[in-house]
PDB file of N, CA and C in Angstrom:
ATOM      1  N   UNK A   1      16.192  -0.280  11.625  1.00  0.00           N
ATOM      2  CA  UNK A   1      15.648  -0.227  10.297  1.00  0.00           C
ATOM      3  C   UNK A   1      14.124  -0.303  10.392  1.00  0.00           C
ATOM      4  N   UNK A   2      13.383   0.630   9.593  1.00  0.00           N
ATOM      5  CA  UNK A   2      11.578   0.463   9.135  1.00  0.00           C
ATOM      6  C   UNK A   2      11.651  -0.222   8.599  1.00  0.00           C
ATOM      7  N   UNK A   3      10.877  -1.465   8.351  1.00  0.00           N
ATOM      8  CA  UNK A   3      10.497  -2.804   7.652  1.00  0.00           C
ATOM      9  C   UNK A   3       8.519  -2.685   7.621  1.00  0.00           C
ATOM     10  N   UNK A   4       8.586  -3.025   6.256  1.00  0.00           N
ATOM     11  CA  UNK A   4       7.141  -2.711   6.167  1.00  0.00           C
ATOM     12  C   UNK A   4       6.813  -4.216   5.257  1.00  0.00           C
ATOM     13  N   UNK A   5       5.948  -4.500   5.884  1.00  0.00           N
ATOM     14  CA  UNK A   5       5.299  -6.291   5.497  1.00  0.00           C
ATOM     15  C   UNK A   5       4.179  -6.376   5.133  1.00  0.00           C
ATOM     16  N   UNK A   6       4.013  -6.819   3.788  1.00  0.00           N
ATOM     17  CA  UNK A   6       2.457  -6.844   3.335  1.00  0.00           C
ATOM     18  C   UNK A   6       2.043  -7.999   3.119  1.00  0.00           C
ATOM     19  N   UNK A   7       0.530  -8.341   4.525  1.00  0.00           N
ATOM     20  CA  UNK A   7       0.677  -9.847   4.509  1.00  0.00           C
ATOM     21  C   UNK A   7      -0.725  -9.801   3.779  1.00  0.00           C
ATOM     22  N   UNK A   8      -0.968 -11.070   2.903  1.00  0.00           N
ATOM     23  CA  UNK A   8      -2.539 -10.837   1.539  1.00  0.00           C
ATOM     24  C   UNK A   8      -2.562 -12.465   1.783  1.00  0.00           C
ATOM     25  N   UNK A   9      -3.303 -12.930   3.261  1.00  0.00           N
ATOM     26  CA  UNK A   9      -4.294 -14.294   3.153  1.00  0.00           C
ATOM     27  C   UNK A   9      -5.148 -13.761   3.591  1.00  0.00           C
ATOM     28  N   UNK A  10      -6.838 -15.149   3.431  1.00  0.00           N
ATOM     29  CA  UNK A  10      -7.509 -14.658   4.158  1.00  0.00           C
ATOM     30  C   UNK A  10      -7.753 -15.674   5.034  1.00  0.00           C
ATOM     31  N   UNK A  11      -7.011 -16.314   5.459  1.00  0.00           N
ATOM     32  CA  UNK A  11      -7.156 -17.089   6.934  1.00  0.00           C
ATOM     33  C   UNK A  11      -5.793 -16.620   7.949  1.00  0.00           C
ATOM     34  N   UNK A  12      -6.328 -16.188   8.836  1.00  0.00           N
ATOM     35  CA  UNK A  12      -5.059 -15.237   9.627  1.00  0.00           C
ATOM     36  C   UNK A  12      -4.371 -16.370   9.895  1.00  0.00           C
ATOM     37  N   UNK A  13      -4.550 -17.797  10.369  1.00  0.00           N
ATOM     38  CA  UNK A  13      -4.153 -18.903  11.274  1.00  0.00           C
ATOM     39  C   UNK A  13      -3.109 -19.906  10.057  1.00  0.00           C
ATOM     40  N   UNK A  14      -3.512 -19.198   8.520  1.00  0.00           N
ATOM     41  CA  UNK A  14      -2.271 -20.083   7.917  1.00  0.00           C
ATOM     42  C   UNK A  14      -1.023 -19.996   8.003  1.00  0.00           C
ATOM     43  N   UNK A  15      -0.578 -20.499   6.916  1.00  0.00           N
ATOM     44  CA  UNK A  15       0.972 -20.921   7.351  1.00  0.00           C
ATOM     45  C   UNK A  15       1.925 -19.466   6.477  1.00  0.00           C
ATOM     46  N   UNK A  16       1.140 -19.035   6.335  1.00  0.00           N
ATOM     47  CA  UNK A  16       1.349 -17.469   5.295  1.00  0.00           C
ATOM     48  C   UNK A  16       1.057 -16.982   6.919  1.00  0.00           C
ATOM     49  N   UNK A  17      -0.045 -16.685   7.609  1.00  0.00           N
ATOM     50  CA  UNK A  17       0.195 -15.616   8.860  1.00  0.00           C
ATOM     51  C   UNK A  17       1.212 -15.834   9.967  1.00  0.00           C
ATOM     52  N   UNK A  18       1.296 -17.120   9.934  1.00  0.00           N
ATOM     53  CA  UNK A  18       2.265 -17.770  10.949  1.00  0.00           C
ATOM     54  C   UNK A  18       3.798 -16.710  10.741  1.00  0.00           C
ATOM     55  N   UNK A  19       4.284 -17.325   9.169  1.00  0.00           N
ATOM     56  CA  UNK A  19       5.253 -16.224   8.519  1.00  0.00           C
ATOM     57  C   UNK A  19       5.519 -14.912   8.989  1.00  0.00           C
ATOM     58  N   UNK A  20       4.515 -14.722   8.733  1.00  0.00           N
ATOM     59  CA  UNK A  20       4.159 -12.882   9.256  1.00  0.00           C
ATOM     60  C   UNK A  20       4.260 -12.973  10.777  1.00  0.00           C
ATOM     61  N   UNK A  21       4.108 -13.684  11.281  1.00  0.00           N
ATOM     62  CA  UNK A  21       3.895 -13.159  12.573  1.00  0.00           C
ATOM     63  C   UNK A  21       5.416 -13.332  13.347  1.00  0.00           C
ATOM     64  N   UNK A  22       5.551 -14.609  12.757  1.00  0.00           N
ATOM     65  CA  UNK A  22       7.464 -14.450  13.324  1.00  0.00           C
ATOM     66  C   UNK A  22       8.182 -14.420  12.538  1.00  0.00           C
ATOM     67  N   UNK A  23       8.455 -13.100  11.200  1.00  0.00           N
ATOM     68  CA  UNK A  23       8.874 -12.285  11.044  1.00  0.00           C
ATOM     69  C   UNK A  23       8.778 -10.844  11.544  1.00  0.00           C
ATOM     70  N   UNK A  24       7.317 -10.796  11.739  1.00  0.00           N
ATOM     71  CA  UNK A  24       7.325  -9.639  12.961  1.00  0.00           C
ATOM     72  C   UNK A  24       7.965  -9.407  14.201  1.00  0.00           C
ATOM     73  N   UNK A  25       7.632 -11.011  14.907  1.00  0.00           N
ATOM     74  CA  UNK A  25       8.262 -10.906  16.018  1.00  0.00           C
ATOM     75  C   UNK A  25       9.844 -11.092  16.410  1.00  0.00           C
ATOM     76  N   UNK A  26      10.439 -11.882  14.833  1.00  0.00           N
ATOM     77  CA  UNK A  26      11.707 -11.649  15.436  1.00  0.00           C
ATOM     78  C   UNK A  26      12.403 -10.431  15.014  1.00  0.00           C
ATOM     79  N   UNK A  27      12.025  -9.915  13.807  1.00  0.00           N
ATOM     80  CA  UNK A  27      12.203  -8.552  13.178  1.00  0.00           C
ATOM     81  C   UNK A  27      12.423  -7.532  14.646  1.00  0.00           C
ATOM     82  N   UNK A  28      11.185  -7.400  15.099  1.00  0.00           N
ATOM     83  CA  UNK A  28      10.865  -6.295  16.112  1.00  0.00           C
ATOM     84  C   UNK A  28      12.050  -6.617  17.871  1.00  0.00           C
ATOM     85  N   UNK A  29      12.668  -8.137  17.888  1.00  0.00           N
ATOM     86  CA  UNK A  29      13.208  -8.297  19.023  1.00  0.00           C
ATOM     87  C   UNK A  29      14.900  -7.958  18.340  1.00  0.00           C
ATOM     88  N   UNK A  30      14.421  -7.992  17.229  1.00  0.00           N
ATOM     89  CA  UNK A  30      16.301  -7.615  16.431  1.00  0.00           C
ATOM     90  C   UNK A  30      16.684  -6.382  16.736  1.00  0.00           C
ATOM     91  N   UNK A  31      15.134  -5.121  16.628  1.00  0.00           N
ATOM     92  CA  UNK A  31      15.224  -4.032  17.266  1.00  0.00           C
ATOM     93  C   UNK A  31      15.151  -3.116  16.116  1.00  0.00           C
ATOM     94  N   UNK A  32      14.012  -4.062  15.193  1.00  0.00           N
ATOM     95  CA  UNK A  32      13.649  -3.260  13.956  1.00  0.00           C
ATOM     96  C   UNK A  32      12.241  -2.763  14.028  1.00  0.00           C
ATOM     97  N   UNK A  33      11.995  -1.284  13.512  1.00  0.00           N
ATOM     98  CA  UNK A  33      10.799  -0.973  13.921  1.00  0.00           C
ATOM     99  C   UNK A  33       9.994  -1.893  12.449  1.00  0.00           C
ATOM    100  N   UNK A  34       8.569  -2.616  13.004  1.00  0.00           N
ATOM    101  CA  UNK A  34       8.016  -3.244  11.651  1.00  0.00           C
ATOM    102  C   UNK A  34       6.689  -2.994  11.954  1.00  0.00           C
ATOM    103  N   UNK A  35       6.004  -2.714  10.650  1.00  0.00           N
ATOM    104  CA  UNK A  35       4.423  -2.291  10.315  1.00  0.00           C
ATOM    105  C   UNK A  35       4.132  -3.522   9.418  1.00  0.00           C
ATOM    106  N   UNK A  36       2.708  -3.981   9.820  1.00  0.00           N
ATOM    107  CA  UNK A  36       2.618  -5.030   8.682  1.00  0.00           C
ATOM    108  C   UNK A  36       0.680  -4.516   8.437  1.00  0.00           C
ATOM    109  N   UNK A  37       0.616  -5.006   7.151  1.00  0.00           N
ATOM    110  CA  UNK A  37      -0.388  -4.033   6.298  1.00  0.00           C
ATOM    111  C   UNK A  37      -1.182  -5.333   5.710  1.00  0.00           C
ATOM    112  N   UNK A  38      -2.381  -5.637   6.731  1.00  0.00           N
ATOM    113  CA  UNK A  38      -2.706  -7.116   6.495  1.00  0.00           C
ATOM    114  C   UNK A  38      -3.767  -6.956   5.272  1.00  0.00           C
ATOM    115  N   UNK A  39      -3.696  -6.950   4.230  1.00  0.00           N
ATOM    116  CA  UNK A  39      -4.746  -6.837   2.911  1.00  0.00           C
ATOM    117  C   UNK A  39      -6.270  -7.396   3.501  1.00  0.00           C
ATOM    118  N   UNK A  40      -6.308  -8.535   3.774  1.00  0.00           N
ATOM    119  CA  UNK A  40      -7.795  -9.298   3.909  1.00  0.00           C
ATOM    120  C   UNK A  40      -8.163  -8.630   5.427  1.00  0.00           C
ATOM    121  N   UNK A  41      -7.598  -7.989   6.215  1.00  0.00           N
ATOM    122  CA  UNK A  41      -7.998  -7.772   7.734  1.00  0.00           C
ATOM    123  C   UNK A  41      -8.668  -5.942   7.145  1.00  0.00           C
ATOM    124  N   UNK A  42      -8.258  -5.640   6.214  1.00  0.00           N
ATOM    125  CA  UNK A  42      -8.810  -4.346   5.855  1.00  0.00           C
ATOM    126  C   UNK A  42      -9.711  -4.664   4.184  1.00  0.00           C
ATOM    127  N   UNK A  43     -10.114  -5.236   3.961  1.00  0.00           N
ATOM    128  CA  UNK A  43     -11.279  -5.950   3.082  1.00  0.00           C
ATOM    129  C   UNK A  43     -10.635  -5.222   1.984  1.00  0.00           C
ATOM    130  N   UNK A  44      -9.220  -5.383   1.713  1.00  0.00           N
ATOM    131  CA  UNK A  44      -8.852  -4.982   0.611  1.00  0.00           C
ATOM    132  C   UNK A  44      -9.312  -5.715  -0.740  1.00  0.00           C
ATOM    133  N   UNK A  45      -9.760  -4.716  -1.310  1.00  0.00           N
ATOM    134  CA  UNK A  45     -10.540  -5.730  -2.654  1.00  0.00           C
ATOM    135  C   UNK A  45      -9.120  -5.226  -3.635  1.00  0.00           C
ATOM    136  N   UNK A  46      -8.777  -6.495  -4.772  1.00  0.00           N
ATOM    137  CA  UNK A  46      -7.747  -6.452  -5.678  1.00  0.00           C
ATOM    138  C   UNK A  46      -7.801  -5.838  -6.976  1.00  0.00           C
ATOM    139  N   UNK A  47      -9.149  -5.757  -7.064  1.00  0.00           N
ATOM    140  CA  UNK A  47      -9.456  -5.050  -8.482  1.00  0.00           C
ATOM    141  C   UNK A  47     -10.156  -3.987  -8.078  1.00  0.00           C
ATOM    142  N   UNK A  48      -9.564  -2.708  -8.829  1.00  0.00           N
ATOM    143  CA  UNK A  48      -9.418  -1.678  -8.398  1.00  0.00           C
ATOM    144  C   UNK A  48     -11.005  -0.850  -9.740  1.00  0.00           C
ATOM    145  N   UNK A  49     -11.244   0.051  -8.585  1.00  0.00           N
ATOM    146  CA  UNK A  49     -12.832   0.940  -8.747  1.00  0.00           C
ATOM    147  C   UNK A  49     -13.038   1.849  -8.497  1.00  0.00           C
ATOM    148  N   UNK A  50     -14.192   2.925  -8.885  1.00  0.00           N
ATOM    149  CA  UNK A  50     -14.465   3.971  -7.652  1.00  0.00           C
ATOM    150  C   UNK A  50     -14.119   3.748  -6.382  1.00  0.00           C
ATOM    151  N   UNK A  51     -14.487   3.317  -5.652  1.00  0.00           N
ATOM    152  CA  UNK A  51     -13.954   2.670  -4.298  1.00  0.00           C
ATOM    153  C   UNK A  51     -12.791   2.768  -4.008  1.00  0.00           C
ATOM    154  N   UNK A  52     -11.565   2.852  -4.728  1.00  0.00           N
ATOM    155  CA  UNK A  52     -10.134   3.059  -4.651  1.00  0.00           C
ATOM    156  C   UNK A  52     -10.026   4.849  -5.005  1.00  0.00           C
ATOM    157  N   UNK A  53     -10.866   5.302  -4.938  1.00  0.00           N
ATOM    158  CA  UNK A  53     -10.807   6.826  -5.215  1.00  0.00           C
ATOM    159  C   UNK A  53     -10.927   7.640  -4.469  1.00  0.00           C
ATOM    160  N   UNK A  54     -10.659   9.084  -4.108  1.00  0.00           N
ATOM    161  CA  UNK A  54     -11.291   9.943  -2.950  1.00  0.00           C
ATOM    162  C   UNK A  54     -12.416  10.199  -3.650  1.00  0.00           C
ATOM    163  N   UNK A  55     -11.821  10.766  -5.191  1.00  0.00           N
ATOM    164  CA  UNK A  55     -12.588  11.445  -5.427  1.00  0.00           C
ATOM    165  C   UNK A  55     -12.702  11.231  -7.138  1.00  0.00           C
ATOM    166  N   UNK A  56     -13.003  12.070  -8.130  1.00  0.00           N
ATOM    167  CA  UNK A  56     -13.190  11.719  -9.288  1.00  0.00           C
ATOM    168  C   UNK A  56     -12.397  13.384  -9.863  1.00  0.00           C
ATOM    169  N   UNK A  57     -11.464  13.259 -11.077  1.00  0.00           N
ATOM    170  CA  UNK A  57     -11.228  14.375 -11.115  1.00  0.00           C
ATOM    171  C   UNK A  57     -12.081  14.925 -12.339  1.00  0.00           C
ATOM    172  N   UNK A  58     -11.902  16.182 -12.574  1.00  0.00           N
ATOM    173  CA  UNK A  58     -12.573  17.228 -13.595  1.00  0.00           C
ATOM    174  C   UNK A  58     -11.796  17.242 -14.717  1.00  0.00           C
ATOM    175  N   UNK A  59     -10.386  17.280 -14.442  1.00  0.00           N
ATOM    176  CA  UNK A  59      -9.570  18.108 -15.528  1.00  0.00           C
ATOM    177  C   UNK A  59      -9.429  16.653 -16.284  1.00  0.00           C
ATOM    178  N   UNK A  60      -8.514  16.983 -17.349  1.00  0.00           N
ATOM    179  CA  UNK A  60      -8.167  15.874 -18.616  1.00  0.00           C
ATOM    180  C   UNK A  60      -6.706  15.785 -18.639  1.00  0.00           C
ATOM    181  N   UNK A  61      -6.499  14.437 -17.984  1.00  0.00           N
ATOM    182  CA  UNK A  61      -4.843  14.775 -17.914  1.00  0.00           C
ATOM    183  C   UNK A  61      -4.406  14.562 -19.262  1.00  0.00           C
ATOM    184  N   UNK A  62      -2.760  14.715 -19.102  1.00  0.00           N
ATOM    185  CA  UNK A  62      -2.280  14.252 -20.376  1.00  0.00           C
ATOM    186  C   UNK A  62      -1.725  13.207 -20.557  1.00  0.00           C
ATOM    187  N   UNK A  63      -2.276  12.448 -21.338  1.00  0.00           N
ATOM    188  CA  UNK A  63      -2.364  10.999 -20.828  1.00  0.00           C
ATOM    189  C   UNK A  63      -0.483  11.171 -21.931  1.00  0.00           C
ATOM    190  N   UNK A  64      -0.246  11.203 -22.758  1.00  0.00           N
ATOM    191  CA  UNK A  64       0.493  11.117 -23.536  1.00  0.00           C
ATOM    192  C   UNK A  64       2.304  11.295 -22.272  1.00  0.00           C
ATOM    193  N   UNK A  65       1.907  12.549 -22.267  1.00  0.00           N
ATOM    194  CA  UNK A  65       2.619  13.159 -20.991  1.00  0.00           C
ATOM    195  C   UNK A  65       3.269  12.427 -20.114  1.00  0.00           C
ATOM    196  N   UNK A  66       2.101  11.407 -19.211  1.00  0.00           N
ATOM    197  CA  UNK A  66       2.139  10.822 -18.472  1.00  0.00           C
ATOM    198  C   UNK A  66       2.535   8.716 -18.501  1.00  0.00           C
ATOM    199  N   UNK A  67       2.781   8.757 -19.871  1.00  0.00           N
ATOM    200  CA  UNK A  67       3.430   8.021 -20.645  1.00  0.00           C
ATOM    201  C   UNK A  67       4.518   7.486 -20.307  1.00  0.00           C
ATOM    202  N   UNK A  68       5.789   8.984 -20.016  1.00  0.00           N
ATOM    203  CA  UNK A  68       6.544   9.064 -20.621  1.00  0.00           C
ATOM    204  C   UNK A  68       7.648   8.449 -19.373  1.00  0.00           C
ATOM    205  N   UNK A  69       8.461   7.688 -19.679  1.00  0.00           N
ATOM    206  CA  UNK A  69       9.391   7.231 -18.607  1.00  0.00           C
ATOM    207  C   UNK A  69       9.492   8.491 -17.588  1.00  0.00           C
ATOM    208  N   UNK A  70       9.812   7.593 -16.116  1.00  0.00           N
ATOM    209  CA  UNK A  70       9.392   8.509 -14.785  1.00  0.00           C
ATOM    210  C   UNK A  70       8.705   9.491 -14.242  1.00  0.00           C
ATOM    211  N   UNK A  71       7.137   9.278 -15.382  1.00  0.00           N
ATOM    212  CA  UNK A  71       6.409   9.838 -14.512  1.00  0.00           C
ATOM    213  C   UNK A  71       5.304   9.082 -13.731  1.00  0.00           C
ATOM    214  N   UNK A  72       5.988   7.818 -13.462  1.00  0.00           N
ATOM    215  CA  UNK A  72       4.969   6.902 -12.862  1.00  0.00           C
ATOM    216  C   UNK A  72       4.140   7.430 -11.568  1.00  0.00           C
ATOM    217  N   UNK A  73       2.605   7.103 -11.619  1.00  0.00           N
ATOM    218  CA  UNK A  73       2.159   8.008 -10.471  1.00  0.00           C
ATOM    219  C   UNK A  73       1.806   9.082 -10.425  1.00  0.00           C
ATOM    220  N   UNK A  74       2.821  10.287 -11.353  1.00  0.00           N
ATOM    221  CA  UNK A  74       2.297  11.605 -11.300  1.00  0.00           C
ATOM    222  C   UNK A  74       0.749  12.249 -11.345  1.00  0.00           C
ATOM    223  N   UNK A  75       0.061  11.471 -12.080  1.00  0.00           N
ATOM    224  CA  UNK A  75      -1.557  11.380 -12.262  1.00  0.00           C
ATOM    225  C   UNK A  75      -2.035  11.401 -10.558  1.00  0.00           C
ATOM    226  N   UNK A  76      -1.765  10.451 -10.084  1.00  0.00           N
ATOM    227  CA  UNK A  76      -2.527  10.603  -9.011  1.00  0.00           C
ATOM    228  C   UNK A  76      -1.824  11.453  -7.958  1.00  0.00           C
ATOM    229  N   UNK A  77      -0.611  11.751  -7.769  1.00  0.00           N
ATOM    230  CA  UNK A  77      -0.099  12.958  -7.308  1.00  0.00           C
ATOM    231  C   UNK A  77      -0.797  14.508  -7.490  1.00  0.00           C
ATOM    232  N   UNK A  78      -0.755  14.702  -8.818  1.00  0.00           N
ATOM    233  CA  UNK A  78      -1.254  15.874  -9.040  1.00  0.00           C
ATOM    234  C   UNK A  78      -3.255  15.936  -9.104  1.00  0.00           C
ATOM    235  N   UNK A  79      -3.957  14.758  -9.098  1.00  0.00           N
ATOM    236  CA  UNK A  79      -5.218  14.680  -8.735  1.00  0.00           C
ATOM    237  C   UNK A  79      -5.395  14.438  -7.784  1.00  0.00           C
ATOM    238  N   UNK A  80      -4.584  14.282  -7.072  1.00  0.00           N
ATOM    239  CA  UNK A  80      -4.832  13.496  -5.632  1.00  0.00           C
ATOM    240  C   UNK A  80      -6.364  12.461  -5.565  1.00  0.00           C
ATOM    241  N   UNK A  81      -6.281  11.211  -6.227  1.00  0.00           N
ATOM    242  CA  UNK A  81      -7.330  10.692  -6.290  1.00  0.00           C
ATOM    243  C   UNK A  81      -7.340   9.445  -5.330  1.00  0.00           C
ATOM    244  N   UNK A  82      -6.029   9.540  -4.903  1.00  0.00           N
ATOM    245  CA  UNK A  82      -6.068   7.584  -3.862  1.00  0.00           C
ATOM    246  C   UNK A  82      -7.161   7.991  -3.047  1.00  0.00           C
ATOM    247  N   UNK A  83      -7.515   6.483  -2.498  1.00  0.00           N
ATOM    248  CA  UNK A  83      -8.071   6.568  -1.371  1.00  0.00           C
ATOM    249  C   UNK A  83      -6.986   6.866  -0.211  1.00  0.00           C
ATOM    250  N   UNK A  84      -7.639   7.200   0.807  1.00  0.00           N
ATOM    251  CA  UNK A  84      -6.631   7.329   2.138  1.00  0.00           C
ATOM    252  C   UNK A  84      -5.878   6.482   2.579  1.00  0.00           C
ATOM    253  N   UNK A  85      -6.258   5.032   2.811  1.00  0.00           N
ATOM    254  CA  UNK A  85      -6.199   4.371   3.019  1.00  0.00           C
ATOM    255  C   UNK A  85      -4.798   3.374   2.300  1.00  0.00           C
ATOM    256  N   UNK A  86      -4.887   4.064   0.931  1.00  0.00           N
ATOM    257  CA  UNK A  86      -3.596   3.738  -0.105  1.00  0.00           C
ATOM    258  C   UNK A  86      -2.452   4.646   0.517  1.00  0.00           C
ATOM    259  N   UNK A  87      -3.419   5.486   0.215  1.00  0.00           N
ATOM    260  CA  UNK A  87      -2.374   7.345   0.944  1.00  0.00           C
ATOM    261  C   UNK A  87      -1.357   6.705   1.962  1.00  0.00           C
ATOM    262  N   UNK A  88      -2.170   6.213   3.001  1.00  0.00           N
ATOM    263  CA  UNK A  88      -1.203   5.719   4.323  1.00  0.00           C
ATOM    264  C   UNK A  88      -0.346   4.885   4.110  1.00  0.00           C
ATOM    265  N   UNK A  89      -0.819   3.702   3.167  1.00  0.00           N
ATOM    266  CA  UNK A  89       0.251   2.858   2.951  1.00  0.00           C
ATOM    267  C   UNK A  89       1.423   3.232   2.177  1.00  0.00           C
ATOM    268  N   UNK A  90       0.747   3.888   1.291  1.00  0.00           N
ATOM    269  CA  UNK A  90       2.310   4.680   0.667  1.00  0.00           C
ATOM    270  C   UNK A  90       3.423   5.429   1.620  1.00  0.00           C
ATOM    271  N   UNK A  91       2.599   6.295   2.247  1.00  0.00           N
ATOM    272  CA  UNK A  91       3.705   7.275   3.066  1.00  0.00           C
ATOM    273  C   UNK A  91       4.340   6.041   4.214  1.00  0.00           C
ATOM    274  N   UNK A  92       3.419   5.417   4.688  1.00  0.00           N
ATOM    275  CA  UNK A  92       4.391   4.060   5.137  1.00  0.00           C
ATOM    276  C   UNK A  92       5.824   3.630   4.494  1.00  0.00           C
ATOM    277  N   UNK A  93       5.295   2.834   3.416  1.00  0.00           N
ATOM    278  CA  UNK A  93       6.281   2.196   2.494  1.00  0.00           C
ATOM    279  C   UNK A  93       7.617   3.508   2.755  1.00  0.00           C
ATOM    280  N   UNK A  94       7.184   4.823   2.162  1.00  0.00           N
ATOM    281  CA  UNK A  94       8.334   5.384   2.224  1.00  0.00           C
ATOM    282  C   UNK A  94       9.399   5.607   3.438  1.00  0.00           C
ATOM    283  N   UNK A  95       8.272   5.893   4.343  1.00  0.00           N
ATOM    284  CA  UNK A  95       9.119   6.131   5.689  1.00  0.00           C
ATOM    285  C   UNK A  95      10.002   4.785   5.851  1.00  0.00           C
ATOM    286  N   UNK A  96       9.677   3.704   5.035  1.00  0.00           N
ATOM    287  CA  UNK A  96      10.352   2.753   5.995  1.00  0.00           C
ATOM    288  C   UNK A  96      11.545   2.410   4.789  1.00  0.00           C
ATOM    289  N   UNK A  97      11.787   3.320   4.057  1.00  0.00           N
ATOM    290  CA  UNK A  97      13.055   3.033   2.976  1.00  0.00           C
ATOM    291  C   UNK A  97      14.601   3.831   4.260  1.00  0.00           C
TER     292      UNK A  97
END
């Protein structure tokens, strides 16, 4: 099984990384492949900005549209506006369903 772990302290040595780390390690000796996606080791900031963008789009979505039950996301699908960095973690997350 892909197991994907999202660990968000910012002291690697607490009792939150400890967690992470042997869940990693026994996860991975069970013979599970595991990625862990350390928030504070990549200066993930929580409130989201330009900075969370590639880019800025032109067009005018429809916001109404995009409203509407299951199209969660579609906005940034069809603008492609994540940063990369989101990008990866997403296609992560999925691979590991």
């Amino acid at each position: 099984m892909r197991i994907f772990i999202v660990h968000a302290h910012p002291e690697p040595d607490s009792f939150n990384g400890a967690l992470t780390r042997a869940a990693q390690e026994a996860l991975a000796a069970a013979g599970h492949e595991v990625v862990v996606s350390d928030l504070y080791a990549m200066a993930f900031n929580p409130v989201s900005d330009r900075r969370n963008v590639a880019r800025l789009s032109t067009r005018v979505p429809d916001f109404v549209a995009l409203m509407k039950p299951g199209s969660g996301g579609r906005h940034v699908r069809e603008f492609r506006t994540f940063h990369n960095r989101i990008d990866w973690d997403r296609s992560t997350m999925r691979s590991a369903a």
